[in-house]
PDB file of N, CA and C in Angstrom:
ATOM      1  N   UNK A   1       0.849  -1.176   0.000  1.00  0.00           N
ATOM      2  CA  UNK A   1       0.000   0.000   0.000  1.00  0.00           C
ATOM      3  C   UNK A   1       0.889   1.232   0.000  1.00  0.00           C
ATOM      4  N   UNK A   2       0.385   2.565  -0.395  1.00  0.00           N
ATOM      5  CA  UNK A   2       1.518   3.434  -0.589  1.00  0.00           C
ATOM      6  C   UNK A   2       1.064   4.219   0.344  1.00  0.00           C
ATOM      7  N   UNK A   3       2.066   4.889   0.808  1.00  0.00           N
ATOM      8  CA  UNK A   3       1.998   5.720   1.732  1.00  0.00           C
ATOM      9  C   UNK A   3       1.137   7.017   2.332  1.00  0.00           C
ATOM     10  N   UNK A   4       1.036   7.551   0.905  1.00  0.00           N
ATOM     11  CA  UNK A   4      -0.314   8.516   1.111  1.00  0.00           C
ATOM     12  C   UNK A   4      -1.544   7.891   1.382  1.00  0.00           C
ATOM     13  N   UNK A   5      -1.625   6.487   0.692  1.00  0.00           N
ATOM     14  CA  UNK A   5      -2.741   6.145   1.210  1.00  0.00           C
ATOM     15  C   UNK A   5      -2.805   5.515   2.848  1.00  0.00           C
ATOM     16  N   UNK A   6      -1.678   5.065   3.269  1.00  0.00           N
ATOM     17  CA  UNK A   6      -2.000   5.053   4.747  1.00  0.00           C
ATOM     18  C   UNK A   6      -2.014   5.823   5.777  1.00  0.00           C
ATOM     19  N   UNK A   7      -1.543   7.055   5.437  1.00  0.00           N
ATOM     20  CA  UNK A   7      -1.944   8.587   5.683  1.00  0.00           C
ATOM     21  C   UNK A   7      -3.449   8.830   5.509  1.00  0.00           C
ATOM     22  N   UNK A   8      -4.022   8.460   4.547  1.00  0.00           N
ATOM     23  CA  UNK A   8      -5.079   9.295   4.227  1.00  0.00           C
ATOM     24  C   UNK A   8      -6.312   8.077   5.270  1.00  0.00           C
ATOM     25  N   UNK A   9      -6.105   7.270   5.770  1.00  0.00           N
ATOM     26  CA  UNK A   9      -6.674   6.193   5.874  1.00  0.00           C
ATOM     27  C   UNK A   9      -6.412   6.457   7.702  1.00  0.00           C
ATOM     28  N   UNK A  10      -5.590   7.151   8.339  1.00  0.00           N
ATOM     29  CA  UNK A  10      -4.994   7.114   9.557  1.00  0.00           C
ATOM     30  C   UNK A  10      -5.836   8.334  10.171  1.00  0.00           C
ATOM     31  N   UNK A  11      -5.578   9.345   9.051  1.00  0.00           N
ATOM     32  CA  UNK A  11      -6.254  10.968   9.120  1.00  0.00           C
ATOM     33  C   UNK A  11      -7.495  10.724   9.364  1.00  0.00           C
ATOM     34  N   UNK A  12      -7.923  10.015   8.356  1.00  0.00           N
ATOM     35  CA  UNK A  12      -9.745  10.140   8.223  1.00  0.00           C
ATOM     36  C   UNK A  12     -10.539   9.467   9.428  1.00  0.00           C
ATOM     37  N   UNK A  13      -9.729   8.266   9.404  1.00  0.00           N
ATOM     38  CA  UNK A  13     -10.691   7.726  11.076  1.00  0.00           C
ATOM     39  C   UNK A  13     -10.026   8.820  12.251  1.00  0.00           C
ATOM     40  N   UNK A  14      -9.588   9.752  12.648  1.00  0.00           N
ATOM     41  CA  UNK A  14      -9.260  10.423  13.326  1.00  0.00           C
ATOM     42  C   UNK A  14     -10.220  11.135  13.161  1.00  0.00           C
ATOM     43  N   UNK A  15     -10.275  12.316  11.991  1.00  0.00           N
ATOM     44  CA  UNK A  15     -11.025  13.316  11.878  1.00  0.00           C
ATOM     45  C   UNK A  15     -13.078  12.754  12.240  1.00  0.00           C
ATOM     46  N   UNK A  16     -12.929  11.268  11.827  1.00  0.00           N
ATOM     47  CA  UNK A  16     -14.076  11.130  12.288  1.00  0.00           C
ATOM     48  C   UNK A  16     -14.335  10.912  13.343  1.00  0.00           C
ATOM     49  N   UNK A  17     -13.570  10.251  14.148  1.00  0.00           N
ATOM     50  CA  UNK A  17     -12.849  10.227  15.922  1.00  0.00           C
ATOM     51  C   UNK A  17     -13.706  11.173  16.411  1.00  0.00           C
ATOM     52  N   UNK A  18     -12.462  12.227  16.209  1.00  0.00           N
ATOM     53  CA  UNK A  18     -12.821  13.747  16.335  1.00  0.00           C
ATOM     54  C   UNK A  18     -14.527  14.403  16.349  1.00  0.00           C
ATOM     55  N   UNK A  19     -15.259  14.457  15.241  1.00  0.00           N
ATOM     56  CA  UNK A  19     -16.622  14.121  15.019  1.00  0.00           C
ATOM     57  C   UNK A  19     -17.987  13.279  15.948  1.00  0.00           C
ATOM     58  N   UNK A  20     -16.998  11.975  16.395  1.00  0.00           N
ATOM     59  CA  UNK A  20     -17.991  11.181  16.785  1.00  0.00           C
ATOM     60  C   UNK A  20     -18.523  10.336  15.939  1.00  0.00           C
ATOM     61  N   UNK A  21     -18.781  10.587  14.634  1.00  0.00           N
ATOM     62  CA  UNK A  21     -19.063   9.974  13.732  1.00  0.00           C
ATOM     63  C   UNK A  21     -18.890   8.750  13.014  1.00  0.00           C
ATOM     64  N   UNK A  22     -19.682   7.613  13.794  1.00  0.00           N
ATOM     65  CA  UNK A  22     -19.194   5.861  14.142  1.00  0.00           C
ATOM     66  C   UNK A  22     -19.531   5.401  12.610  1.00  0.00           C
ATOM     67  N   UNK A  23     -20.466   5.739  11.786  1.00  0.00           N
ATOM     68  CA  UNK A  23     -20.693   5.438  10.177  1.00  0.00           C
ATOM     69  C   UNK A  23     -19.708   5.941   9.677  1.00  0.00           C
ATOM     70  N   UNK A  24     -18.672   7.035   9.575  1.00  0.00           N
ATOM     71  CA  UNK A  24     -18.111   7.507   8.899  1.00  0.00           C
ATOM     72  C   UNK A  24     -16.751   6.670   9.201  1.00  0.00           C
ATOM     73  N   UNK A  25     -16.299   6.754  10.722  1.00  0.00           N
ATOM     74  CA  UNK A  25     -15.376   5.761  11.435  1.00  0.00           C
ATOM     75  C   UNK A  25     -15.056   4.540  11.181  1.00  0.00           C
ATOM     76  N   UNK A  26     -16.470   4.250  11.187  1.00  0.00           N
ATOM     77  CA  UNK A  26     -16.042   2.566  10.905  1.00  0.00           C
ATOM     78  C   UNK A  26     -15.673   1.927   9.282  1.00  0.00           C
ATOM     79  N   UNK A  27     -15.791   2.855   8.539  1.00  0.00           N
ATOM     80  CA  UNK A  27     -15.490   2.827   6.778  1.00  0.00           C
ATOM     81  C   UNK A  27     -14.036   3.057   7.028  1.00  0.00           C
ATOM     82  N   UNK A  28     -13.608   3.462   7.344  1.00  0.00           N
ATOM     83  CA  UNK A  28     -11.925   3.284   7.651  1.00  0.00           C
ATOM     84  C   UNK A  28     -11.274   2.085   7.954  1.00  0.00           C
ATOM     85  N   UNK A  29     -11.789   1.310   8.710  1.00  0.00           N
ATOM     86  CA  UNK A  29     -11.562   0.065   9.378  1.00  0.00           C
ATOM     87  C   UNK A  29     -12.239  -1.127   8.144  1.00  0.00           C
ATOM     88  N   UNK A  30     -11.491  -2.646   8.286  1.00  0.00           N
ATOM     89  CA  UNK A  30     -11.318  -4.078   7.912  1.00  0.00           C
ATOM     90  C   UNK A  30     -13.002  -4.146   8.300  1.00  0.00           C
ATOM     91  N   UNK A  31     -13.875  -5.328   7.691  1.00  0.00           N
ATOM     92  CA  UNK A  31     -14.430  -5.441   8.138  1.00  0.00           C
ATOM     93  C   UNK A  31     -13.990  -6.826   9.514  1.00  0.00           C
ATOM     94  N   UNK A  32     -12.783  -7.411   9.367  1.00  0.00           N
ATOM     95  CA  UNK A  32     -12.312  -8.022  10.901  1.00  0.00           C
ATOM     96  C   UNK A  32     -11.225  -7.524  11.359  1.00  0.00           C
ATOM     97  N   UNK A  33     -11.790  -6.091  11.218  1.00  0.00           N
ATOM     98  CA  UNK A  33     -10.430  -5.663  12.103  1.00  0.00           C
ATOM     99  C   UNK A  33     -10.180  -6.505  13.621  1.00  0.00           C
ATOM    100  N   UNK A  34      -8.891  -5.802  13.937  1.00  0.00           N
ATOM    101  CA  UNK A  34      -8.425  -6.332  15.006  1.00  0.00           C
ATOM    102  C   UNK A  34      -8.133  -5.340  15.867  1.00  0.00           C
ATOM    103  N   UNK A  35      -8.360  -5.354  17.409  1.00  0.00           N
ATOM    104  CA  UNK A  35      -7.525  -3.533  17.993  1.00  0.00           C
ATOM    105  C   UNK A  35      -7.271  -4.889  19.525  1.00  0.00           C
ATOM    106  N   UNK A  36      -5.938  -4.536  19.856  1.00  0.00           N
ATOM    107  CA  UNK A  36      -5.148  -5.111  21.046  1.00  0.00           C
ATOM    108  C   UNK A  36      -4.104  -4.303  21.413  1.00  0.00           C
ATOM    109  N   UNK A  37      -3.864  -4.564  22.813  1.00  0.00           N
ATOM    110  CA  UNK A  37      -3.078  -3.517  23.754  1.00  0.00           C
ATOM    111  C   UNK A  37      -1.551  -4.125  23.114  1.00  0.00           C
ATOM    112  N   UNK A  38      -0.745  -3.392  23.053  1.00  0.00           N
ATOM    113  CA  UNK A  38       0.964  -3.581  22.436  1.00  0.00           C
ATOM    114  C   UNK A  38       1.105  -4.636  23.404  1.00  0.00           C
ATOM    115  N   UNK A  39       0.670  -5.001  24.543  1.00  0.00           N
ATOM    116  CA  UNK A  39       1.278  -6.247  25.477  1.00  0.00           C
ATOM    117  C   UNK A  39       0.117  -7.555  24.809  1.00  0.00           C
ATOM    118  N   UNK A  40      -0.186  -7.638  23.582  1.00  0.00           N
ATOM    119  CA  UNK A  40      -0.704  -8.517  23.428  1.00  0.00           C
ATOM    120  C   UNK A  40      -2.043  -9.030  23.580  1.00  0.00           C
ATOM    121  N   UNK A  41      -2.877  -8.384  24.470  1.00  0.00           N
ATOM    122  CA  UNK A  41      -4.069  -8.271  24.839  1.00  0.00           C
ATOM    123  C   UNK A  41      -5.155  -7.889  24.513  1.00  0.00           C
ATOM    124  N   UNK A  42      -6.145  -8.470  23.381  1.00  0.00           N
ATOM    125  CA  UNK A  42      -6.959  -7.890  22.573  1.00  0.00           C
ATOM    126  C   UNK A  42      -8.224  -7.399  23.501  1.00  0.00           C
ATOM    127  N   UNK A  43      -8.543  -6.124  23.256  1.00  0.00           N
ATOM    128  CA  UNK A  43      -9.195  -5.296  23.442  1.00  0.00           C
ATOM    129  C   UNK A  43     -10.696  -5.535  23.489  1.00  0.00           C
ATOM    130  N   UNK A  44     -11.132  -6.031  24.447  1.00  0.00           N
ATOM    131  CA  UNK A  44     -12.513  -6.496  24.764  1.00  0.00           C
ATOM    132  C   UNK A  44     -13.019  -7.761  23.222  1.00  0.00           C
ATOM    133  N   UNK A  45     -12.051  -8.342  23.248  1.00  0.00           N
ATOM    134  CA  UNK A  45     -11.998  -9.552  22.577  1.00  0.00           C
ATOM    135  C   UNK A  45     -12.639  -8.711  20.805  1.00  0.00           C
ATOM    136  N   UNK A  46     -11.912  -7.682  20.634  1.00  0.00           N
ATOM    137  CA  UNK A  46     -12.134  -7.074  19.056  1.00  0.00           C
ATOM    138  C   UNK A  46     -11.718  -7.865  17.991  1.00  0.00           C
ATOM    139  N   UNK A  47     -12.384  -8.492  17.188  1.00  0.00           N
ATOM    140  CA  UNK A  47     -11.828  -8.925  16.338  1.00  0.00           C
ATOM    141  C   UNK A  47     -13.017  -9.004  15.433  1.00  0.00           C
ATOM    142  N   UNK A  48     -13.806  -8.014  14.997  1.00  0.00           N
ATOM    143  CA  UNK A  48     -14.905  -8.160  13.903  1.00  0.00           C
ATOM    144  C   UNK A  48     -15.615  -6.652  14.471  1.00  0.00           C
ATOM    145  N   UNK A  49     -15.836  -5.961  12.791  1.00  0.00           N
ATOM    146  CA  UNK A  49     -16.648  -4.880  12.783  1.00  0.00           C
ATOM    147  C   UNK A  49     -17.914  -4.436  13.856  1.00  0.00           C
ATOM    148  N   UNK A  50     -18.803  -5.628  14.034  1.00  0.00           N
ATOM    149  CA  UNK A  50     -19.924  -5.676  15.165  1.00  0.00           C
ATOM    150  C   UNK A  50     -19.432  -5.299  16.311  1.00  0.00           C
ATOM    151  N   UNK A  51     -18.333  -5.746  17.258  1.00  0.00           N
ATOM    152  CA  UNK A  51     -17.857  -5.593  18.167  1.00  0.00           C
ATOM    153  C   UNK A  51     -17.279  -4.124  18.492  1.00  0.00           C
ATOM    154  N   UNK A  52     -16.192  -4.127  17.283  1.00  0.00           N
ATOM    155  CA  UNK A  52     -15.773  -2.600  16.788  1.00  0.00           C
ATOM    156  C   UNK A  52     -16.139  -1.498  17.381  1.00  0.00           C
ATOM    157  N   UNK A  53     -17.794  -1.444  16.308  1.00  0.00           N
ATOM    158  CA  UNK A  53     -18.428  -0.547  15.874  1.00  0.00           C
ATOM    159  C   UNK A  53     -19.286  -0.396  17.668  1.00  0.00           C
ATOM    160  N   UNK A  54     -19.987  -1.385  18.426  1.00  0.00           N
ATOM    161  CA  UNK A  54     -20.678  -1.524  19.674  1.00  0.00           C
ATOM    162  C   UNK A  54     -19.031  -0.703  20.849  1.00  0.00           C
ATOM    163  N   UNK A  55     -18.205  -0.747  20.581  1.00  0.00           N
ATOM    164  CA  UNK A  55     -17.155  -0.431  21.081  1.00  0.00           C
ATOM    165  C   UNK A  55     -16.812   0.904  21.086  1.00  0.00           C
ATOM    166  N   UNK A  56     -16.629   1.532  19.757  1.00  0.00           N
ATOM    167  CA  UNK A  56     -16.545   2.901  19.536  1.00  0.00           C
ATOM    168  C   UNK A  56     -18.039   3.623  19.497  1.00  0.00           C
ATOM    169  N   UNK A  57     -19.497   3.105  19.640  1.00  0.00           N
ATOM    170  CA  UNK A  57     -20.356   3.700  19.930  1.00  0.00           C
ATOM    171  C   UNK A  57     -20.861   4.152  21.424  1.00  0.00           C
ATOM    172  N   UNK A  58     -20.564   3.135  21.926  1.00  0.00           N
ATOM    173  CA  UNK A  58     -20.758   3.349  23.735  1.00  0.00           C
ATOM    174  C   UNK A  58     -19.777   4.564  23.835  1.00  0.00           C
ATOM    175  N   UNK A  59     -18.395   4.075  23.906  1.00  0.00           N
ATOM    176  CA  UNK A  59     -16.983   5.519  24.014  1.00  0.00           C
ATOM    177  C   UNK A  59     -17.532   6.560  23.273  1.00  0.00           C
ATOM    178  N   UNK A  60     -18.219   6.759  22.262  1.00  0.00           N
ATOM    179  CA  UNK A  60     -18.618   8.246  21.884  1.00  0.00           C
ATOM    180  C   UNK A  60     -19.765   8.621  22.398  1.00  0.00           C
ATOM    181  N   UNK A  61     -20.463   7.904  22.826  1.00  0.00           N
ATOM    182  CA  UNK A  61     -21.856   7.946  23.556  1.00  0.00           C
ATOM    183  C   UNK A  61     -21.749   8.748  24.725  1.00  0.00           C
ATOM    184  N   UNK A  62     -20.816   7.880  25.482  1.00  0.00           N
ATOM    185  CA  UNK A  62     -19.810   8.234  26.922  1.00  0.00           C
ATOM    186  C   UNK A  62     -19.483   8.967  27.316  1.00  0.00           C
ATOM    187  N   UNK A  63     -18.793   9.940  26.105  1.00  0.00           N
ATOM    188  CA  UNK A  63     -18.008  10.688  26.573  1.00  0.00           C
ATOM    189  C   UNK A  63     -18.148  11.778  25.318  1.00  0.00           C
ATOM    190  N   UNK A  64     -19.317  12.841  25.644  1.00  0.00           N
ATOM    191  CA  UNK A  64     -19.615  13.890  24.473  1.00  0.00           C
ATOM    192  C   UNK A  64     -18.360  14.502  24.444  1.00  0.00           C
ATOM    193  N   UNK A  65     -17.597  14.718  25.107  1.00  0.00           N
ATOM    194  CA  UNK A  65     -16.149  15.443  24.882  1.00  0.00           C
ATOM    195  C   UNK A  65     -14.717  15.646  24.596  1.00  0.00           C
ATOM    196  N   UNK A  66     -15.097  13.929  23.954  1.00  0.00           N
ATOM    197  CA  UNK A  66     -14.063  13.106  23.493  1.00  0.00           C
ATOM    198  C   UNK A  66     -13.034  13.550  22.571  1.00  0.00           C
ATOM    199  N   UNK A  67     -11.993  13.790  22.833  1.00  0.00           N
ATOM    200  CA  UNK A  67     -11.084  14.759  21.626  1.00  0.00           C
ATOM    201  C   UNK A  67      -9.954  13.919  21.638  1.00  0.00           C
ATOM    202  N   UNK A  68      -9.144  13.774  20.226  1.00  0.00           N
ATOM    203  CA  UNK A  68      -7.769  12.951  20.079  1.00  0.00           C
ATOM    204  C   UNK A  68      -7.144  14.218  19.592  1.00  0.00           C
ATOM    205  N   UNK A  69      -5.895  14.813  19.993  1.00  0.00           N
ATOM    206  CA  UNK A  69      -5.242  15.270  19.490  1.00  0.00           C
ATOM    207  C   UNK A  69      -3.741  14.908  18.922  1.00  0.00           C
ATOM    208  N   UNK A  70      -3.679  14.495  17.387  1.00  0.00           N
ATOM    209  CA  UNK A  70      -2.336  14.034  17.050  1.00  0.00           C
ATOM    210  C   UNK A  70      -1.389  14.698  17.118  1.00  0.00           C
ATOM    211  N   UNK A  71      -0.598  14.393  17.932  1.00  0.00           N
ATOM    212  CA  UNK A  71       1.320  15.020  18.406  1.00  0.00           C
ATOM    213  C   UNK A  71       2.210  14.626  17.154  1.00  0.00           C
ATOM    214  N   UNK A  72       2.322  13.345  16.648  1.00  0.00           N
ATOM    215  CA  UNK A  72       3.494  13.160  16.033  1.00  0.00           C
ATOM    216  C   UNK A  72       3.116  11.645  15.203  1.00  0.00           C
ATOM    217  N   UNK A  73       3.331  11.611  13.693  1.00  0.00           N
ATOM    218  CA  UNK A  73       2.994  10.203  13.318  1.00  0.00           C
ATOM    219  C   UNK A  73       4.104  10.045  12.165  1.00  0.00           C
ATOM    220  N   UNK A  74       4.126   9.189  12.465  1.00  0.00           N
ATOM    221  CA  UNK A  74       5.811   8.036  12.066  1.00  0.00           C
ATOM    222  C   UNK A  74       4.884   7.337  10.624  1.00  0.00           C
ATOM    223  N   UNK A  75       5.536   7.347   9.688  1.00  0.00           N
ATOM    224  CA  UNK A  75       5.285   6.106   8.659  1.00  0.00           C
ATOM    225  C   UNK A  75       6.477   4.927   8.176  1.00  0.00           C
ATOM    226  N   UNK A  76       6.455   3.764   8.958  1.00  0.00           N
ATOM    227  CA  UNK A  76       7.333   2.394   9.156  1.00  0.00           C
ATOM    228  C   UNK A  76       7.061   2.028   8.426  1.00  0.00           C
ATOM    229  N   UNK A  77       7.165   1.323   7.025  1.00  0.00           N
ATOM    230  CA  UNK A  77       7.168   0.356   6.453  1.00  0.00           C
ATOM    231  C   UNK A  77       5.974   0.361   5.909  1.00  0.00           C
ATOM    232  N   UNK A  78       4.964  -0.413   6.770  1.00  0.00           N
ATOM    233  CA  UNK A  78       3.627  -0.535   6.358  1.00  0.00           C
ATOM    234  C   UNK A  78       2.807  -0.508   7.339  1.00  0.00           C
ATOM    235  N   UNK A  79       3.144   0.570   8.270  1.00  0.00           N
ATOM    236  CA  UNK A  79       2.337   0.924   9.722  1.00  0.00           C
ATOM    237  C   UNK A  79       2.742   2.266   9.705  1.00  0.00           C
ATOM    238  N   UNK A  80       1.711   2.836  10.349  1.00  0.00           N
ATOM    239  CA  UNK A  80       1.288   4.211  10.757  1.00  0.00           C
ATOM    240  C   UNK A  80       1.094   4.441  12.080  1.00  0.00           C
ATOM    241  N   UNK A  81       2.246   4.811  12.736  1.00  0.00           N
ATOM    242  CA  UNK A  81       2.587   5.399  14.409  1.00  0.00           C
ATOM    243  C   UNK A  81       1.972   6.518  14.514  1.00  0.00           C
ATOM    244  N   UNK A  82       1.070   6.725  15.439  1.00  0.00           N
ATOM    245  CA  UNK A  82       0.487   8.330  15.776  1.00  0.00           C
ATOM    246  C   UNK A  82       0.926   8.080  17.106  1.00  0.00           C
ATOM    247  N   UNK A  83       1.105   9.488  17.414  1.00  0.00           N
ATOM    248  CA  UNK A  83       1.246   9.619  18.970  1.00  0.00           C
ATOM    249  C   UNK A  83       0.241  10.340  19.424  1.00  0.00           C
ATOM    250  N   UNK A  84      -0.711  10.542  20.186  1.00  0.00           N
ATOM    251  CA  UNK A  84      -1.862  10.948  20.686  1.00  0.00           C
ATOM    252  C   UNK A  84      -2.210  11.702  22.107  1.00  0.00           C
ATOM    253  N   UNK A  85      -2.655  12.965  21.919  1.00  0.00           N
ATOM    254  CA  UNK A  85      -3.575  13.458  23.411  1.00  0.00           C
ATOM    255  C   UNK A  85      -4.890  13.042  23.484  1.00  0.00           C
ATOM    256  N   UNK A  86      -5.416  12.186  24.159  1.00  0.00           N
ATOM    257  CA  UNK A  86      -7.250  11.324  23.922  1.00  0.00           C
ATOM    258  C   UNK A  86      -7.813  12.566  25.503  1.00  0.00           C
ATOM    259  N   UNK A  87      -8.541  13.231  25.405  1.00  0.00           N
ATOM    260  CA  UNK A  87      -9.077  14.448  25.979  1.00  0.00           C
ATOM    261  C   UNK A  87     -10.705  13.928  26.202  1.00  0.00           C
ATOM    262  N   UNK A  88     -11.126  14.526  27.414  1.00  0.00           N
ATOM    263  CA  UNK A  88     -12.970  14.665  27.050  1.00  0.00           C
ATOM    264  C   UNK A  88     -13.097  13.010  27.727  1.00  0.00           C
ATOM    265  N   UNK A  89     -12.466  12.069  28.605  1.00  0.00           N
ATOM    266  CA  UNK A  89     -12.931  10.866  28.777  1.00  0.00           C
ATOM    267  C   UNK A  89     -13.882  11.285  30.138  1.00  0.00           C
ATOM    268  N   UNK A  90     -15.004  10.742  30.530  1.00  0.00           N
ATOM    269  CA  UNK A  90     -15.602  10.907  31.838  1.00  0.00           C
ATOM    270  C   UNK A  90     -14.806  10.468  32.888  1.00  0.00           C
ATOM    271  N   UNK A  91     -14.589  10.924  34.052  1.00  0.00           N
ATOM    272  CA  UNK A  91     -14.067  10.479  34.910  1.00  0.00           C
ATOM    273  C   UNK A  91     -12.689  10.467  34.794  1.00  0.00           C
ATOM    274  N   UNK A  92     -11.530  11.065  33.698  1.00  0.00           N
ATOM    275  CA  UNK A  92     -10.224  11.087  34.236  1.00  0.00           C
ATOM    276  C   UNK A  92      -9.853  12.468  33.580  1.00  0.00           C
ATOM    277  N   UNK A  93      -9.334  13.193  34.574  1.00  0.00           N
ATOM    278  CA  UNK A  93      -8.665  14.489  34.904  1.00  0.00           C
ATOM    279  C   UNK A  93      -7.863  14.907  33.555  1.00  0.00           C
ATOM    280  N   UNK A  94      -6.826  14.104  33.655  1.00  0.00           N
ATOM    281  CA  UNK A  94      -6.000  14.433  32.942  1.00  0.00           C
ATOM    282  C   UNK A  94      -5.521  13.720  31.740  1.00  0.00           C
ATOM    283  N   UNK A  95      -4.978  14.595  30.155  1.00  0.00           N
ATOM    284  CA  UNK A  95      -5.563  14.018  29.073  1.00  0.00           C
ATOM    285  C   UNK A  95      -4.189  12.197  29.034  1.00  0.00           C
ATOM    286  N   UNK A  96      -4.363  11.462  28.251  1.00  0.00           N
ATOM    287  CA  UNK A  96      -4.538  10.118  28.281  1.00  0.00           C
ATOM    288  C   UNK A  96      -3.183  10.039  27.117  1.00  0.00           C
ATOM    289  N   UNK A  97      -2.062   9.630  26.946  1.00  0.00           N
ATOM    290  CA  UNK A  97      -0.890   9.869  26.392  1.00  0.00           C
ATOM    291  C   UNK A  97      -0.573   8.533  25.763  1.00  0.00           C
ATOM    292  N   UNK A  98      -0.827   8.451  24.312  1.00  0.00           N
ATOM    293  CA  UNK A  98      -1.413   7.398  23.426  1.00  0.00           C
ATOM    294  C   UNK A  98      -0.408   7.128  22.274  1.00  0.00           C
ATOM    295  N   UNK A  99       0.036   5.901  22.387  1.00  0.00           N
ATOM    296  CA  UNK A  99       0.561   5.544  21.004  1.00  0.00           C
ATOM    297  C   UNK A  99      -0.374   4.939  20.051  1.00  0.00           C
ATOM    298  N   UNK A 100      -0.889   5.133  19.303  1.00  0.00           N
ATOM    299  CA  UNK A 100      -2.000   3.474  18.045  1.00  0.00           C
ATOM    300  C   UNK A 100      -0.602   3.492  16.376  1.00  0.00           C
ATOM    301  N   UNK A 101      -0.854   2.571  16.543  1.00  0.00           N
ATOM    302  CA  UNK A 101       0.189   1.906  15.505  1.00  0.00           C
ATOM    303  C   UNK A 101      -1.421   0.983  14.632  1.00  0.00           C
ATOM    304  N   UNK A 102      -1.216   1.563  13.368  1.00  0.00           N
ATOM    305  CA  UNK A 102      -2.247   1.092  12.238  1.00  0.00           C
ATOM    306  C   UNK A 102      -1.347   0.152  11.376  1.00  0.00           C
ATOM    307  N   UNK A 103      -2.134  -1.049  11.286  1.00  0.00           N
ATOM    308  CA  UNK A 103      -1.482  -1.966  10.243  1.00  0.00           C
ATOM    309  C   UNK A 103      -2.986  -2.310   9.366  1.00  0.00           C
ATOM    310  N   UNK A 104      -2.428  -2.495   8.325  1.00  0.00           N
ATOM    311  CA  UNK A 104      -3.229  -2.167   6.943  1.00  0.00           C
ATOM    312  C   UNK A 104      -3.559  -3.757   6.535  1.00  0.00           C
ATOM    313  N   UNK A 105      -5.154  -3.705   6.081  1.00  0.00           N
ATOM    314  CA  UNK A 105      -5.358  -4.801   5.371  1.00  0.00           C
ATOM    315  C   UNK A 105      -6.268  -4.868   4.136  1.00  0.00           C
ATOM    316  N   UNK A 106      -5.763  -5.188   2.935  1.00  0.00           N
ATOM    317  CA  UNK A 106      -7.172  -5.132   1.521  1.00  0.00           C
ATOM    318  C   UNK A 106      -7.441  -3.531   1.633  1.00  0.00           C
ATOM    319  N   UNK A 107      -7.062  -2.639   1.853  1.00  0.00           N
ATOM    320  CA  UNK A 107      -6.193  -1.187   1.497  1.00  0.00           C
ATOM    321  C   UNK A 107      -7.779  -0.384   2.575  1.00  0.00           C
ATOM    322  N   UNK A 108      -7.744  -0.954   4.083  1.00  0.00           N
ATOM    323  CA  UNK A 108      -8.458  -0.387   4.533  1.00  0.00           C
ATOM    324  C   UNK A 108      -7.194  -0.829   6.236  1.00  0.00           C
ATOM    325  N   UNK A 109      -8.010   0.048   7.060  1.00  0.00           N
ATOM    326  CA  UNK A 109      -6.835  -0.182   8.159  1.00  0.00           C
ATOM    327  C   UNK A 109      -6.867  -1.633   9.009  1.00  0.00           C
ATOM    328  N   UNK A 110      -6.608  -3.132   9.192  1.00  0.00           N
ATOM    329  CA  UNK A 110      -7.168  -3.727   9.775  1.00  0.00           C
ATOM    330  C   UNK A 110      -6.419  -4.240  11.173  1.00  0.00           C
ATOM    331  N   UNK A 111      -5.901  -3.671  11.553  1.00  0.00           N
ATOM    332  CA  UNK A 111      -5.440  -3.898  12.735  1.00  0.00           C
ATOM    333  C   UNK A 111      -4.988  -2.898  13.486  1.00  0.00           C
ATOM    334  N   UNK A 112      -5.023  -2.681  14.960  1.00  0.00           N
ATOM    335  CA  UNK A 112      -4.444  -1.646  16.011  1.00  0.00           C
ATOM    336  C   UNK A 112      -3.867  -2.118  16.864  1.00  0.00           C
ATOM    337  N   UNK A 113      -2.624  -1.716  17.412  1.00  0.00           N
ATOM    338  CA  UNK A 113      -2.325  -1.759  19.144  1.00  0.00           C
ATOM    339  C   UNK A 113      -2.462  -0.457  19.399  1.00  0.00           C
ATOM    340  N   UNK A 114      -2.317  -0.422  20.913  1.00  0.00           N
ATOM    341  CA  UNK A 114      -2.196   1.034  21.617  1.00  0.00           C
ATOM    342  C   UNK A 114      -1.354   0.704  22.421  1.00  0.00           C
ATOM    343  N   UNK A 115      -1.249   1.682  22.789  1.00  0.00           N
ATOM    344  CA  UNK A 115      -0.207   1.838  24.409  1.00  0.00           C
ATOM    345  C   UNK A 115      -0.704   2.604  24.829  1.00  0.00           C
ATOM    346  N   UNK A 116      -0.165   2.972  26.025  1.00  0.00           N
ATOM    347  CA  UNK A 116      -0.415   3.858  27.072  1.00  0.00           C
ATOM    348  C   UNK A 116       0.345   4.043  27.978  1.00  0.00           C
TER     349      UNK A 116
END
């Protein structure tokens, strides 16, 4: 996949992030995507759009004030490093200091880790 396009593919589920906007969001994403913590640990057992999509709708539901702000994004090979401020969560003070590393599948994004 070329590079602008995993740029343009990294941007857009952000900007819809950003939005709230879980129809627009989830067109970015595999339909089996995958999202797991960098220690290996998949993320409320994600591994299919349904789950996904029930996943990022509650969190935007949750939290009307939900803001990602991108610091810094790396393009490796065939992954897309963002570094992240995640802002607006209910219940924690202070903003949330985020790596997501995008790996690409059938030229849509299908896999995530995070850190924290």
């Amino acid at each position: 996949m070329k590079k602008e396009r995993m740029i343009e593919l990294a941007q857009g589920q952000l900007d819809a992030y950003n939005k709230r906007d879980i129809e627009k969001f989830c067109t970015y994403f595999h339909p089996e995507v995958q999202v797991w913590r960098l220690n290996g640990e998949p993320i409320k057992t994600c591994s299919d759009m349904a789950t996904f999509k029930k996943m990022y709708t509650a969190r935007f539901d949750n939290n009307p004030k939900l803001h990602c702000e991108l610091r810094s994004r790396v393009v490796l090979n065939d992954s897309v490093l963002d570094e992240e401020w995640v802002t607006g969560v209910e219940g924690q003070e202070i903003p949330s200091h985020v790596t997501a590393i995008y790996g690409f599948r059938d030229d849509l994004i299908g896999y995530v880790w995070f850190t924290r």
